[in-house]
PDB file of N, CA and C in Angstrom:
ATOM      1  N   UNK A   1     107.709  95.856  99.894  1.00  0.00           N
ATOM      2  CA  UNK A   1     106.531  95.021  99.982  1.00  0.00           C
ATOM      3  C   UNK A   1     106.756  93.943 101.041  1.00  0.00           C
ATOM      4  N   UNK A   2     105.682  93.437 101.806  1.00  0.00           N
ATOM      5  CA  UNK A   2     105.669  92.496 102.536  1.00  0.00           C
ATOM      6  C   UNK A   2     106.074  91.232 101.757  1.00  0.00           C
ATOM      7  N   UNK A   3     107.334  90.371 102.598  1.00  0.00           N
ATOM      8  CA  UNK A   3     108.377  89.379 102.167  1.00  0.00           C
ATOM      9  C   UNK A   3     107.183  88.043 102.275  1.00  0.00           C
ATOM     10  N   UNK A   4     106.389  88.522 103.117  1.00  0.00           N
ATOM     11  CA  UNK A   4     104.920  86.710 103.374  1.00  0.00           C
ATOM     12  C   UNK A   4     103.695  87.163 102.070  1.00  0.00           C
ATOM     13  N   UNK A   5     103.415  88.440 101.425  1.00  0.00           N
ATOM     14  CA  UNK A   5     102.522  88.437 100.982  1.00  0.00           C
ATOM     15  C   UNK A   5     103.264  88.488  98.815  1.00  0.00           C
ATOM     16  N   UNK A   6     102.287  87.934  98.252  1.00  0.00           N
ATOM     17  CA  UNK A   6     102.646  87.599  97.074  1.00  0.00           C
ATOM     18  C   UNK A   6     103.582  86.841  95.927  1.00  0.00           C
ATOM     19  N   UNK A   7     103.976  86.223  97.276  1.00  0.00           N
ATOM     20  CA  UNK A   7     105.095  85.001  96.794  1.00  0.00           C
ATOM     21  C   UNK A   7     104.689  83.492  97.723  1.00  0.00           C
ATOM     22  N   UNK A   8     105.333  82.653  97.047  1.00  0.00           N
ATOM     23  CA  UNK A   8     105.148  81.541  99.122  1.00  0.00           C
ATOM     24  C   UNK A   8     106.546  81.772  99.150  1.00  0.00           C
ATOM     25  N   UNK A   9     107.569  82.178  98.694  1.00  0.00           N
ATOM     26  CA  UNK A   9     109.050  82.071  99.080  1.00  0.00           C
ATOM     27  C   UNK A   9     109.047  82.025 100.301  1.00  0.00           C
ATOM     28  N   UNK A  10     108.292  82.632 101.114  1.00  0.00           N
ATOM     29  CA  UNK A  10     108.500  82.712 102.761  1.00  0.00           C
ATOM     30  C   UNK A  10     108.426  81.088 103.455  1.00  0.00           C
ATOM     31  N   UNK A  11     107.224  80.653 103.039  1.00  0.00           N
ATOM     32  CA  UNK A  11     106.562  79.681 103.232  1.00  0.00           C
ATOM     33  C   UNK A  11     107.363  78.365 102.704  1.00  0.00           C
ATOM     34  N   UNK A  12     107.800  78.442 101.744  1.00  0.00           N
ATOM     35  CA  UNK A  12     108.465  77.123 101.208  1.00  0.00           C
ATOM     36  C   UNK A  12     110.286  76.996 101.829  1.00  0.00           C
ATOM     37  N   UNK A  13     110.952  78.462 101.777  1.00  0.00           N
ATOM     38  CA  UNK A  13     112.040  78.520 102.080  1.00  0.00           C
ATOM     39  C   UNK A  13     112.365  77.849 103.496  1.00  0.00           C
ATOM     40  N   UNK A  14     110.846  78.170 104.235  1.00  0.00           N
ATOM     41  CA  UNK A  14     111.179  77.442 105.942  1.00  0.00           C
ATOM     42  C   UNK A  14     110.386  76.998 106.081  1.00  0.00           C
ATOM     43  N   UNK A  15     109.583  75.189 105.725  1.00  0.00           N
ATOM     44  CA  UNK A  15     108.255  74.799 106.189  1.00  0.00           C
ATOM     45  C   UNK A  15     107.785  74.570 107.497  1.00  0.00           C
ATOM     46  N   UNK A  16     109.121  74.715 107.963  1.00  0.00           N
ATOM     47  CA  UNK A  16     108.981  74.558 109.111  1.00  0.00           C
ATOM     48  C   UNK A  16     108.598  75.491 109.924  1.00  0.00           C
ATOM     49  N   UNK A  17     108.340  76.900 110.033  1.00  0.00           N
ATOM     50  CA  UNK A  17     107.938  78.187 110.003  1.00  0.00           C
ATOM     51  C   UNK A  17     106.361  78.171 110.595  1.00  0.00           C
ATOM     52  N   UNK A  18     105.394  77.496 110.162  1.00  0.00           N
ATOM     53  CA  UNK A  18     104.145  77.623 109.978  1.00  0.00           C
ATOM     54  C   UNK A  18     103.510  78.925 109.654  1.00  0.00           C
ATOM     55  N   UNK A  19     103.815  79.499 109.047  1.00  0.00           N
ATOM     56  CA  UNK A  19     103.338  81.203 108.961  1.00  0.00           C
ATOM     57  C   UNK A  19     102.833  81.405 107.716  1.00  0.00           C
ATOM     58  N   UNK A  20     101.702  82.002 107.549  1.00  0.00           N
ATOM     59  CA  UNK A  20     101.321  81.822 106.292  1.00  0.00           C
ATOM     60  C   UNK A  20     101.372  82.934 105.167  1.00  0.00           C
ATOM     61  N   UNK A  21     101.301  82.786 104.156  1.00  0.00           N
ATOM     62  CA  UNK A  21     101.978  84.240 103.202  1.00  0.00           C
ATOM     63  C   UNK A  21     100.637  83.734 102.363  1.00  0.00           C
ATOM     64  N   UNK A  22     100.306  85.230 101.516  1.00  0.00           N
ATOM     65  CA  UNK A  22      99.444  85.643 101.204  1.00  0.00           C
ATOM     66  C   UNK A  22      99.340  85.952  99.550  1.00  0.00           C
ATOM     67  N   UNK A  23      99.320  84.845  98.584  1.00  0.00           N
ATOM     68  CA  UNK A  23      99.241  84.871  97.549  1.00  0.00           C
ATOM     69  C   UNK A  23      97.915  85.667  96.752  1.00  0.00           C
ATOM     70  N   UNK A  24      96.610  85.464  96.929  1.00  0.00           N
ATOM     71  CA  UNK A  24      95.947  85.996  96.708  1.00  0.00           C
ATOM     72  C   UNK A  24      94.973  86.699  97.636  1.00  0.00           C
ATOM     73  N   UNK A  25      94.131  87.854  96.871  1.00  0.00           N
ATOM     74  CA  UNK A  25      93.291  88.540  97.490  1.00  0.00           C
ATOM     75  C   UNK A  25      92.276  88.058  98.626  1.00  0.00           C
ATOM     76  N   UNK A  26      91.719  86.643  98.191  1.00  0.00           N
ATOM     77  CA  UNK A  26      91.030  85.798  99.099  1.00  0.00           C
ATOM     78  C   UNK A  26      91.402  85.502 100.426  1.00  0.00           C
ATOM     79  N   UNK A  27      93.087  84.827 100.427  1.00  0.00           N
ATOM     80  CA  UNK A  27      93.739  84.804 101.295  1.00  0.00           C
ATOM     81  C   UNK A  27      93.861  85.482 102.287  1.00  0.00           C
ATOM     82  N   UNK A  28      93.894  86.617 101.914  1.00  0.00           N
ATOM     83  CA  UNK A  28      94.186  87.890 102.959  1.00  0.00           C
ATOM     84  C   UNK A  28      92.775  87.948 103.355  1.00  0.00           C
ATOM     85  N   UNK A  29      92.074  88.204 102.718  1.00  0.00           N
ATOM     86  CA  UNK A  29      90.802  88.318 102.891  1.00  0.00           C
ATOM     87  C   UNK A  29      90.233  87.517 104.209  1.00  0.00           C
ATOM     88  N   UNK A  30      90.608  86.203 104.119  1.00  0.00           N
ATOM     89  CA  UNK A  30      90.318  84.973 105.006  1.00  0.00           C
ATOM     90  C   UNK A  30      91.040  85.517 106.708  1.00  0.00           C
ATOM     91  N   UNK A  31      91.736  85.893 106.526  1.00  0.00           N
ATOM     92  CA  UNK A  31      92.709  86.311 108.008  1.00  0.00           C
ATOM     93  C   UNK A  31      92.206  88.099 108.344  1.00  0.00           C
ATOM     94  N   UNK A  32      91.477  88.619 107.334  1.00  0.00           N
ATOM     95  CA  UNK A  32      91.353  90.331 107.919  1.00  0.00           C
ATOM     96  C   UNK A  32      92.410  91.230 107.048  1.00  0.00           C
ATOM     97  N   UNK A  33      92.084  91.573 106.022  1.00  0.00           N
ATOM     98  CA  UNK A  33      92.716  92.443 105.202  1.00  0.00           C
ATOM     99  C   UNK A  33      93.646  93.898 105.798  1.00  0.00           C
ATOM    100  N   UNK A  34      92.308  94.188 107.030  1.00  0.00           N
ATOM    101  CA  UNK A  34      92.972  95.029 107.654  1.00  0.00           C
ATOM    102  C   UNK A  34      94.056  95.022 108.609  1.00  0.00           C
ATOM    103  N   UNK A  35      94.086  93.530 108.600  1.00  0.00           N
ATOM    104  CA  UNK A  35      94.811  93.788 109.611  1.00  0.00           C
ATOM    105  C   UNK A  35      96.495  93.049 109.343  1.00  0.00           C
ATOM    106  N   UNK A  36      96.666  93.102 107.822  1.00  0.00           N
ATOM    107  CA  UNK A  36      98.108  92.522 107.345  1.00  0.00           C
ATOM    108  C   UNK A  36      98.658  94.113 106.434  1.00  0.00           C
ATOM    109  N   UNK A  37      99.882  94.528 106.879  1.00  0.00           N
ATOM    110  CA  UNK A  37     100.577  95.263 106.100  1.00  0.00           C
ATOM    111  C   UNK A  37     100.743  94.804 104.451  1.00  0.00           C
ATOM    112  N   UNK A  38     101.006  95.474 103.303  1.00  0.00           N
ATOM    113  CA  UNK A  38     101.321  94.953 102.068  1.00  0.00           C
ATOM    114  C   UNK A  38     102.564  95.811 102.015  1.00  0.00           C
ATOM    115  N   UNK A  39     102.832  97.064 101.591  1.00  0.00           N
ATOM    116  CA  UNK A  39     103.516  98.146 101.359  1.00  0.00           C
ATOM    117  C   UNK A  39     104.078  99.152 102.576  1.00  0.00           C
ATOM    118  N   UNK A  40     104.934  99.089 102.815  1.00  0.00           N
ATOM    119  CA  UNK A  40     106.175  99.435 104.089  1.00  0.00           C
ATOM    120  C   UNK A  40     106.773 100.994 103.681  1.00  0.00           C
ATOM    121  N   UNK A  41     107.550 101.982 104.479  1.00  0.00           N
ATOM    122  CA  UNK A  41     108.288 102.849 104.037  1.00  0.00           C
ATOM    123  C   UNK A  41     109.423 102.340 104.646  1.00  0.00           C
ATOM    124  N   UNK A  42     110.231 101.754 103.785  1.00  0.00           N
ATOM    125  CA  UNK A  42     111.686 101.423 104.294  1.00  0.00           C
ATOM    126  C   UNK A  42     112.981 102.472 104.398  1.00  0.00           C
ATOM    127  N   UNK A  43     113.667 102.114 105.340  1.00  0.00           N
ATOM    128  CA  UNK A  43     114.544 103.012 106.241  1.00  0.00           C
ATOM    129  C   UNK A  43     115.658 102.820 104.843  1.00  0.00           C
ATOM    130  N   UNK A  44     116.009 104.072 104.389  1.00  0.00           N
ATOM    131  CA  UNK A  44     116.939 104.077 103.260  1.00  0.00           C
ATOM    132  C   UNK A  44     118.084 103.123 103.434  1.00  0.00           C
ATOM    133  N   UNK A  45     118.583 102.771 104.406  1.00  0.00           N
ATOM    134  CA  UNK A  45     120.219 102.294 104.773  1.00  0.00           C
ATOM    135  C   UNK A  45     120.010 100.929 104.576  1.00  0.00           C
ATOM    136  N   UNK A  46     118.450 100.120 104.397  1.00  0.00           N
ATOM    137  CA  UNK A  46     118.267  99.154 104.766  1.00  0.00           C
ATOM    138  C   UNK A  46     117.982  98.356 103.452  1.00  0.00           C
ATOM    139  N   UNK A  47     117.383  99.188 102.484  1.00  0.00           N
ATOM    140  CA  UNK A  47     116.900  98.958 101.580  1.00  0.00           C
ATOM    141  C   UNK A  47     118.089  97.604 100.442  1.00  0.00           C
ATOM    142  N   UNK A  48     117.386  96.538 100.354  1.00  0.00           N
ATOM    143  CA  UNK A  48     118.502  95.894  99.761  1.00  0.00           C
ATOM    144  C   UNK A  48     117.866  94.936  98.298  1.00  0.00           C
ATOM    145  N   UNK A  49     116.578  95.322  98.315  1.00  0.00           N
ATOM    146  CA  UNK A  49     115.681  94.066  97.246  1.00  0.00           C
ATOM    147  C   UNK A  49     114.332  94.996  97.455  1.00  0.00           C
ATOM    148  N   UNK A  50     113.391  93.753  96.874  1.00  0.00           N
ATOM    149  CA  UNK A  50     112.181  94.424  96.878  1.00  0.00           C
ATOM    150  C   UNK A  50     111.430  94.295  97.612  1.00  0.00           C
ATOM    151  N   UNK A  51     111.541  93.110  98.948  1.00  0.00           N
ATOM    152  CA  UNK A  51     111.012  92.849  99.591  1.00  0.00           C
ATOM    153  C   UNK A  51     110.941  93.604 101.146  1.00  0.00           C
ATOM    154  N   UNK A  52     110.222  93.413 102.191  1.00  0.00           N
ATOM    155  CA  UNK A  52     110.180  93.861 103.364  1.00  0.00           C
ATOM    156  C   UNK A  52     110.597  92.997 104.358  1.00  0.00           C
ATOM    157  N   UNK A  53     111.791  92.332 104.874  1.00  0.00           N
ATOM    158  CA  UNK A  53     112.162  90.994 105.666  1.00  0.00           C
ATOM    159  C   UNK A  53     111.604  91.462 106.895  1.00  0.00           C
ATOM    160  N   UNK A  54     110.645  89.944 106.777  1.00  0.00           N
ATOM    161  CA  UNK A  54     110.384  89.987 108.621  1.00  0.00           C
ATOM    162  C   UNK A  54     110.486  88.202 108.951  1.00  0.00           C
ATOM    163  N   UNK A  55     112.003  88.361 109.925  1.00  0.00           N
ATOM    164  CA  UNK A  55     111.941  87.378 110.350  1.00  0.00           C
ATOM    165  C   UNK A  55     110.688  86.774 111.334  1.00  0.00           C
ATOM    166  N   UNK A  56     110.120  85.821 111.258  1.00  0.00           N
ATOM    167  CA  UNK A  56     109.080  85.713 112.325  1.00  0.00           C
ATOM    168  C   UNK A  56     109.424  84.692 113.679  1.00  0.00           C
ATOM    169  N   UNK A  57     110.550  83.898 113.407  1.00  0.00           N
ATOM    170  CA  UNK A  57     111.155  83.484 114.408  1.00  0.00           C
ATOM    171  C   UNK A  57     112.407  84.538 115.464  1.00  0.00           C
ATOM    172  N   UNK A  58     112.461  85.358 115.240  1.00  0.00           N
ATOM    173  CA  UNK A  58     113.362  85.990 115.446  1.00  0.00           C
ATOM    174  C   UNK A  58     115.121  86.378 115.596  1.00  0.00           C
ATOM    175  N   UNK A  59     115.082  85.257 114.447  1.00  0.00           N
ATOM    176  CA  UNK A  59     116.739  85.074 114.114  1.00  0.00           C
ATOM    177  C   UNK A  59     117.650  86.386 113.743  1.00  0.00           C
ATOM    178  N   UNK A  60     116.644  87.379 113.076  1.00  0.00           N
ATOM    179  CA  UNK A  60     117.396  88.699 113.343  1.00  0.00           C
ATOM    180  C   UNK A  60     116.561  90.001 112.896  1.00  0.00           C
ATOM    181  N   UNK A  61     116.288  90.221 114.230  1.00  0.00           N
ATOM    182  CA  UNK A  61     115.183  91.348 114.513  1.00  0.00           C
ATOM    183  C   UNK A  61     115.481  92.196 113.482  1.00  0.00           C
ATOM    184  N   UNK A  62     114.531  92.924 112.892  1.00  0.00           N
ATOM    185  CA  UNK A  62     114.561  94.344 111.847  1.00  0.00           C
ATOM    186  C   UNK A  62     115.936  94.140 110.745  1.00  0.00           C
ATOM    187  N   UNK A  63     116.051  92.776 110.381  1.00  0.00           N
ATOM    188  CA  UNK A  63     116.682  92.403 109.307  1.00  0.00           C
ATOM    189  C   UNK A  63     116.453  93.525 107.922  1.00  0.00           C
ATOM    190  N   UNK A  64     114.954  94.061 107.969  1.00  0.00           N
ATOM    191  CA  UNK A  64     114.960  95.817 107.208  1.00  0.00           C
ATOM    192  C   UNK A  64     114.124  96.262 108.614  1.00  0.00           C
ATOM    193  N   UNK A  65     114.870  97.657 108.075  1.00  0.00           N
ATOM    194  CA  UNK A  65     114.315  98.834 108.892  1.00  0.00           C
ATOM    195  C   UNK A  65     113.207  99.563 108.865  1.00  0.00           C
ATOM    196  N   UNK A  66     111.850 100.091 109.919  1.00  0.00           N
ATOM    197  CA  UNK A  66     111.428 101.062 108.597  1.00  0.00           C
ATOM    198  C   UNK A  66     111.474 102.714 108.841  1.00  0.00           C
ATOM    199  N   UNK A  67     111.583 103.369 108.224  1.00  0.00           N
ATOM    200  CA  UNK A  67     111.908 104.347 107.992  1.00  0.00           C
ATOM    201  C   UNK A  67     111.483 105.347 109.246  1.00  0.00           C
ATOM    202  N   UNK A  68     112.217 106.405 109.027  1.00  0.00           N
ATOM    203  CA  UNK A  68     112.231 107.119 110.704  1.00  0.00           C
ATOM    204  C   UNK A  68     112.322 108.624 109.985  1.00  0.00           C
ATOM    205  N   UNK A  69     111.938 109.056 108.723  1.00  0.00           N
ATOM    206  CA  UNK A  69     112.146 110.539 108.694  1.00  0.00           C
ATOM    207  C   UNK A  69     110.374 111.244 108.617  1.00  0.00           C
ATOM    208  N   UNK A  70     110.088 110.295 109.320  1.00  0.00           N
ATOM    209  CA  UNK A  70     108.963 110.738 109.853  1.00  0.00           C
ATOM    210  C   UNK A  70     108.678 111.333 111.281  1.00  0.00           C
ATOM    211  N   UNK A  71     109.483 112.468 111.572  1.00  0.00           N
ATOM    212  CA  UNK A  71     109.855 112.086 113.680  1.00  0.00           C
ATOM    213  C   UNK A  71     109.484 110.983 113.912  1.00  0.00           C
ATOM    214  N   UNK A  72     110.363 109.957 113.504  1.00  0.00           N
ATOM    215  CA  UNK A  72     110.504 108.601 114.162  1.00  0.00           C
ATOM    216  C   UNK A  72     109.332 108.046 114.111  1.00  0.00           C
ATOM    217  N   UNK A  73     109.055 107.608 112.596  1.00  0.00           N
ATOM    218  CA  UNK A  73     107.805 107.038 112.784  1.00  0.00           C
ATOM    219  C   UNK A  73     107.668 106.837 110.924  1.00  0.00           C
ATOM    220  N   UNK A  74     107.169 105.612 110.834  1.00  0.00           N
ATOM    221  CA  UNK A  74     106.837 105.432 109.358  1.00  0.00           C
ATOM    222  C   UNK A  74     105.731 104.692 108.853  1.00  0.00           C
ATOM    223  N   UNK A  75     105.593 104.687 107.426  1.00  0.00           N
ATOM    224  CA  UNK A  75     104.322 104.372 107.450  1.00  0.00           C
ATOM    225  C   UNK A  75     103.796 103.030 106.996  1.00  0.00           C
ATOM    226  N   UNK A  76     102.487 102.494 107.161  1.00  0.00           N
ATOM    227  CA  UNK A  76     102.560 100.928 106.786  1.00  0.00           C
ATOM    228  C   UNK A  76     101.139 101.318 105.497  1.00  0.00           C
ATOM    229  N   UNK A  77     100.843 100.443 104.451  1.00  0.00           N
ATOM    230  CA  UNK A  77      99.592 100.445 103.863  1.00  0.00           C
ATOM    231  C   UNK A  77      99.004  98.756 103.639  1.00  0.00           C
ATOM    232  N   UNK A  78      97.926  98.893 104.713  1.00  0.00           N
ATOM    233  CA  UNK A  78      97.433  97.756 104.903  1.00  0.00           C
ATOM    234  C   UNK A  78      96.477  96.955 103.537  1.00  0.00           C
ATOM    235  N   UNK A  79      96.435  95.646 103.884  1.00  0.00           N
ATOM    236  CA  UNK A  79      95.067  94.903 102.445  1.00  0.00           C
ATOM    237  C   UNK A  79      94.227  95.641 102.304  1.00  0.00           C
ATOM    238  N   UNK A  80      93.438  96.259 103.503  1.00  0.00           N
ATOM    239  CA  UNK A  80      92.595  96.926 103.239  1.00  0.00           C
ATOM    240  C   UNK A  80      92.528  98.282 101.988  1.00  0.00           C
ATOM    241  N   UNK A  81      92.948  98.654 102.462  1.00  0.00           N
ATOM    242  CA  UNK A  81      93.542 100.297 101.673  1.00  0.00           C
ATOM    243  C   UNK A  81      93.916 101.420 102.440  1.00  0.00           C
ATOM    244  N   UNK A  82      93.911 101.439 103.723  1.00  0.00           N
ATOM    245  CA  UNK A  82      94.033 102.081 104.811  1.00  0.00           C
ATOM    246  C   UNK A  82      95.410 102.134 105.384  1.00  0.00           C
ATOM    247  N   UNK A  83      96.075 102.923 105.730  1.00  0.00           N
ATOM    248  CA  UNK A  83      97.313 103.644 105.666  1.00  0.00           C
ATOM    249  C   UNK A  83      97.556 103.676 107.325  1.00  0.00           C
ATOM    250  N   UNK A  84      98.507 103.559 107.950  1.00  0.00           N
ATOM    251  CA  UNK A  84      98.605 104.052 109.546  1.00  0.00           C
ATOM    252  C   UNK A  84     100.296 104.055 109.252  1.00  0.00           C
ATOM    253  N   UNK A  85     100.434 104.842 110.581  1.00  0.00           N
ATOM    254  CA  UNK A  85     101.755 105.911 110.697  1.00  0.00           C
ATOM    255  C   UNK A  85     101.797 105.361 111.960  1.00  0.00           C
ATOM    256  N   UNK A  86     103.161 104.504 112.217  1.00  0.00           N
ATOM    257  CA  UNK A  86     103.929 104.012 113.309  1.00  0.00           C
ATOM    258  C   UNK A  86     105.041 104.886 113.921  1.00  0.00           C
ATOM    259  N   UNK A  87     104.544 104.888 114.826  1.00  0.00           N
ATOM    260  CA  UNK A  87     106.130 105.849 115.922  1.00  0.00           C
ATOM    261  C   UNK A  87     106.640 104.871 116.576  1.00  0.00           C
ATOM    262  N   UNK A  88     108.187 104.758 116.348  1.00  0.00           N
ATOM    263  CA  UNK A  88     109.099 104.035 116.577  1.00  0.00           C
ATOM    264  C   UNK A  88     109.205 104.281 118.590  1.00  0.00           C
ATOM    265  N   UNK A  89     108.705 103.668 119.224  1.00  0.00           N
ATOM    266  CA  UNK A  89     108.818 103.734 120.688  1.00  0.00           C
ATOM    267  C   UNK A  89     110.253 103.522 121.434  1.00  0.00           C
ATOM    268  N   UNK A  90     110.416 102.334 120.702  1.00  0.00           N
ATOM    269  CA  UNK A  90     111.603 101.337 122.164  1.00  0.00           C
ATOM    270  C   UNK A  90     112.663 102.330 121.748  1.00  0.00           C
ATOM    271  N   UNK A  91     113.827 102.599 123.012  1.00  0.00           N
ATOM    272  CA  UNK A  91     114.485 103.023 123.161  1.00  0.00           C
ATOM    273  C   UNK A  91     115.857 102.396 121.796  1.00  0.00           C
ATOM    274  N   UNK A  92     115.784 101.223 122.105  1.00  0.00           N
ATOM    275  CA  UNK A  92     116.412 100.471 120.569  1.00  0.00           C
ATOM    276  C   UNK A  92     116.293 101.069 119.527  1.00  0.00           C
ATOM    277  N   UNK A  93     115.440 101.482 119.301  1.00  0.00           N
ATOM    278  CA  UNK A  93     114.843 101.641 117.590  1.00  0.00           C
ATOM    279  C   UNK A  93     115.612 102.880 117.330  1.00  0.00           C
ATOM    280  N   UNK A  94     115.821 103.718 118.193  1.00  0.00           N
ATOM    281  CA  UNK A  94     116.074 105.248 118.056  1.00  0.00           C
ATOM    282  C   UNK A  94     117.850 105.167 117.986  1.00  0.00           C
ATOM    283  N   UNK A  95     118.277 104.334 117.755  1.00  0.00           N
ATOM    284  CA  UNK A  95     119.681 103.598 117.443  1.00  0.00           C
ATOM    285  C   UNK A  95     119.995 103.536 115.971  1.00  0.00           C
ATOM    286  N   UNK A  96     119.003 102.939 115.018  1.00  0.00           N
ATOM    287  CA  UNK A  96     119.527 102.603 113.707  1.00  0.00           C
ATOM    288  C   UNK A  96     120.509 103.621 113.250  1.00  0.00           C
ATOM    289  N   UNK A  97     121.337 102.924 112.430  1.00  0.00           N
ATOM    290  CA  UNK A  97     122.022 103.708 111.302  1.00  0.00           C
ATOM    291  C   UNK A  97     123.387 103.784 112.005  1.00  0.00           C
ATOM    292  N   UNK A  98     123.533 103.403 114.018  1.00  0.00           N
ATOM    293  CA  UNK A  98     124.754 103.413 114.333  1.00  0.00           C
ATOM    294  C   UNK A  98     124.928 102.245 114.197  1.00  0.00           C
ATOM    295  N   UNK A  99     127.158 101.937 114.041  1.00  0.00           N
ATOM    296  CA  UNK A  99     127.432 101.168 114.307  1.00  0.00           C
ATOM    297  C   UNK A  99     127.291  99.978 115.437  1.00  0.00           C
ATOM    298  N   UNK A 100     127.557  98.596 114.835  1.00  0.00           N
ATOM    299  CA  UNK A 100     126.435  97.243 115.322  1.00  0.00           C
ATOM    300  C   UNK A 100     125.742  97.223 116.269  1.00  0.00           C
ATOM    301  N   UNK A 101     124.894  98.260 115.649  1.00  0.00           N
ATOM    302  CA  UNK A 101     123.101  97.920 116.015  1.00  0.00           C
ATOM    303  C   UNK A 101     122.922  96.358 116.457  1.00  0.00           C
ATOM    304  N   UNK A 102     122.022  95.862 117.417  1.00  0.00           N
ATOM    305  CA  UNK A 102     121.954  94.914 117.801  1.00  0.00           C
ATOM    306  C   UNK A 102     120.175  94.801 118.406  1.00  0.00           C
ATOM    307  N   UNK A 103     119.489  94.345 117.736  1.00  0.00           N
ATOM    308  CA  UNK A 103     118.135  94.481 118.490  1.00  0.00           C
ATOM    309  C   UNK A 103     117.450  93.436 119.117  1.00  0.00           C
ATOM    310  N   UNK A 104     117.264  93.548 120.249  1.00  0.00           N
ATOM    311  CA  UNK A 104     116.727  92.429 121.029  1.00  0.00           C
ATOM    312  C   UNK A 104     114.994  91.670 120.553  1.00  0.00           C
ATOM    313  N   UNK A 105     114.564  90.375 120.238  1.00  0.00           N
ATOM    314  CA  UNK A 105     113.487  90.201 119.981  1.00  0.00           C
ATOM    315  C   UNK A 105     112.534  90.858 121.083  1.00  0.00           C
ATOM    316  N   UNK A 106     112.630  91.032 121.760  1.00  0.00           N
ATOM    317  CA  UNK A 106     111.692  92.006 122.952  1.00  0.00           C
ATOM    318  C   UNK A 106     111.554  93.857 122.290  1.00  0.00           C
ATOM    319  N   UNK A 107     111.989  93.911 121.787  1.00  0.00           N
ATOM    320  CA  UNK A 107     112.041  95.350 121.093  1.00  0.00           C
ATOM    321  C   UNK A 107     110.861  95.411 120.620  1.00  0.00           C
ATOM    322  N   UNK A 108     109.756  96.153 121.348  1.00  0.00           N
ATOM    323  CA  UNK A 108     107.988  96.552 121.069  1.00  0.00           C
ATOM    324  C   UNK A 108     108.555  97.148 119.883  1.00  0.00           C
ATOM    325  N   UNK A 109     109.138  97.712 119.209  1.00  0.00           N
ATOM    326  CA  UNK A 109     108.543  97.811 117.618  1.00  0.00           C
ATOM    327  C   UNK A 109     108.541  96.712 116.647  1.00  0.00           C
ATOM    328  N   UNK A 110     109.568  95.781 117.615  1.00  0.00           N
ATOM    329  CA  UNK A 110     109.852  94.527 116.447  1.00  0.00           C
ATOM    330  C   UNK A 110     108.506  93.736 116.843  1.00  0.00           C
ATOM    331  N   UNK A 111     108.046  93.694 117.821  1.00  0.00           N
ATOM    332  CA  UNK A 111     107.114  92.394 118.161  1.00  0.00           C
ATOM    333  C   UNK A 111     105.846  93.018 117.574  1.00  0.00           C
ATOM    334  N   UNK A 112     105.713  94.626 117.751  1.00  0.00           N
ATOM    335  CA  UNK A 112     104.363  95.425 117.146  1.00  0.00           C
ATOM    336  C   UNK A 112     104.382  95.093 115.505  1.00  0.00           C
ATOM    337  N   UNK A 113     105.785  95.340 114.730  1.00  0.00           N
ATOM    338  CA  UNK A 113     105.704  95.201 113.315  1.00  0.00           C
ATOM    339  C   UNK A 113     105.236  93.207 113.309  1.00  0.00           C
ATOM    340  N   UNK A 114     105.821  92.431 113.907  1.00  0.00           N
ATOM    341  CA  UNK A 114     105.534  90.909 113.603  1.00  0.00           C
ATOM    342  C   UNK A 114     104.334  90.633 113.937  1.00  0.00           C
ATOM    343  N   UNK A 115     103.363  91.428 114.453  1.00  0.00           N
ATOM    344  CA  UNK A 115     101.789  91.350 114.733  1.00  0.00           C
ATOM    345  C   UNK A 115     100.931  91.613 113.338  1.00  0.00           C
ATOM    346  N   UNK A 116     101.693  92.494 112.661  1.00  0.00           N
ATOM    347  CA  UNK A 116     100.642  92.580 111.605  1.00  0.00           C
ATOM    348  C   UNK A 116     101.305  92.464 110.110  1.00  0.00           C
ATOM    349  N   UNK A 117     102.453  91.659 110.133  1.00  0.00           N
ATOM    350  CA  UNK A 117     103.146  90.948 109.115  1.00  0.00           C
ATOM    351  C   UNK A 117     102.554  90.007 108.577  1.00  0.00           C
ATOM    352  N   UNK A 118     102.189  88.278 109.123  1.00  0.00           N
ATOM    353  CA  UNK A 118     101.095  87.150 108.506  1.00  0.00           C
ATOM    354  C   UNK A 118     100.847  86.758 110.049  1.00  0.00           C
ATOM    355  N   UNK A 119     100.455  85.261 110.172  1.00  0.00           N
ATOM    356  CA  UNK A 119      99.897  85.320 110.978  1.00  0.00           C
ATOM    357  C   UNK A 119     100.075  83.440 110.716  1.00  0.00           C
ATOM    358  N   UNK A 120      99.757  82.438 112.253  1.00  0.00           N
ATOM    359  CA  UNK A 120      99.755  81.135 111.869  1.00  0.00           C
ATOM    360  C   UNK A 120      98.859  80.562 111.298  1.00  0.00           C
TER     361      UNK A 120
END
């Protein structure tokens, strides 16, 4: 599950952050339902809690992964109810699972996934 939506943990842990997390239906509602992820397919290796970490400052890109046994590509389910299937592009991404992985904040899947994570 998205780490900004249904908690403020995001929000309180860093106020300094400005990013806003999504406690209720309204909320989301207010910013475009469609256009915030809730429910992620996470990359098995990554999996560590229940949440979906997205750093939004970029202290450490794809802190979780998402899943790639899709030919490289996994899936997101938005507020709305509407489902889309991401293909992992950057040459980076097609790396996980080797030893220290290192992903640059410029990595178009990381900056594509932090587009539709929350929002300021």
């Amino acid at each position: 599950m998205n780490g900004w939506a249904g908690s403020r943990y995001m929000e309180t842990a860093n106020p300094n952050a400005k990013f806003r997390t999504f406690l209720r239906e309204s909320e989301l509602a207010a910013v475009g339902a469609a256009n915030i992820w809730l429910i992620q397919d996470e990359h098995e290796a990554s999996i560590d809690d229940a949440w979906f970490f997205v750093t939004m400052d970029d202290t450490q890109p794809f802190a979780n992964f998402p899943a790639t046994r899709h030919a490289h590509a996994y899936s997101s389910n938005f507020g709305d109810g509407h489902v889309e299937l991401t293909s992992l592009r950057d040459p980076e991404s097609q790396q996980f699972g080797q030893d220290h992985e290192r992903f640059s904040a410029r990595n178009l899947d990381w900056v594509r996934l932090k587009q539709v994570t929350t929002v300021r």
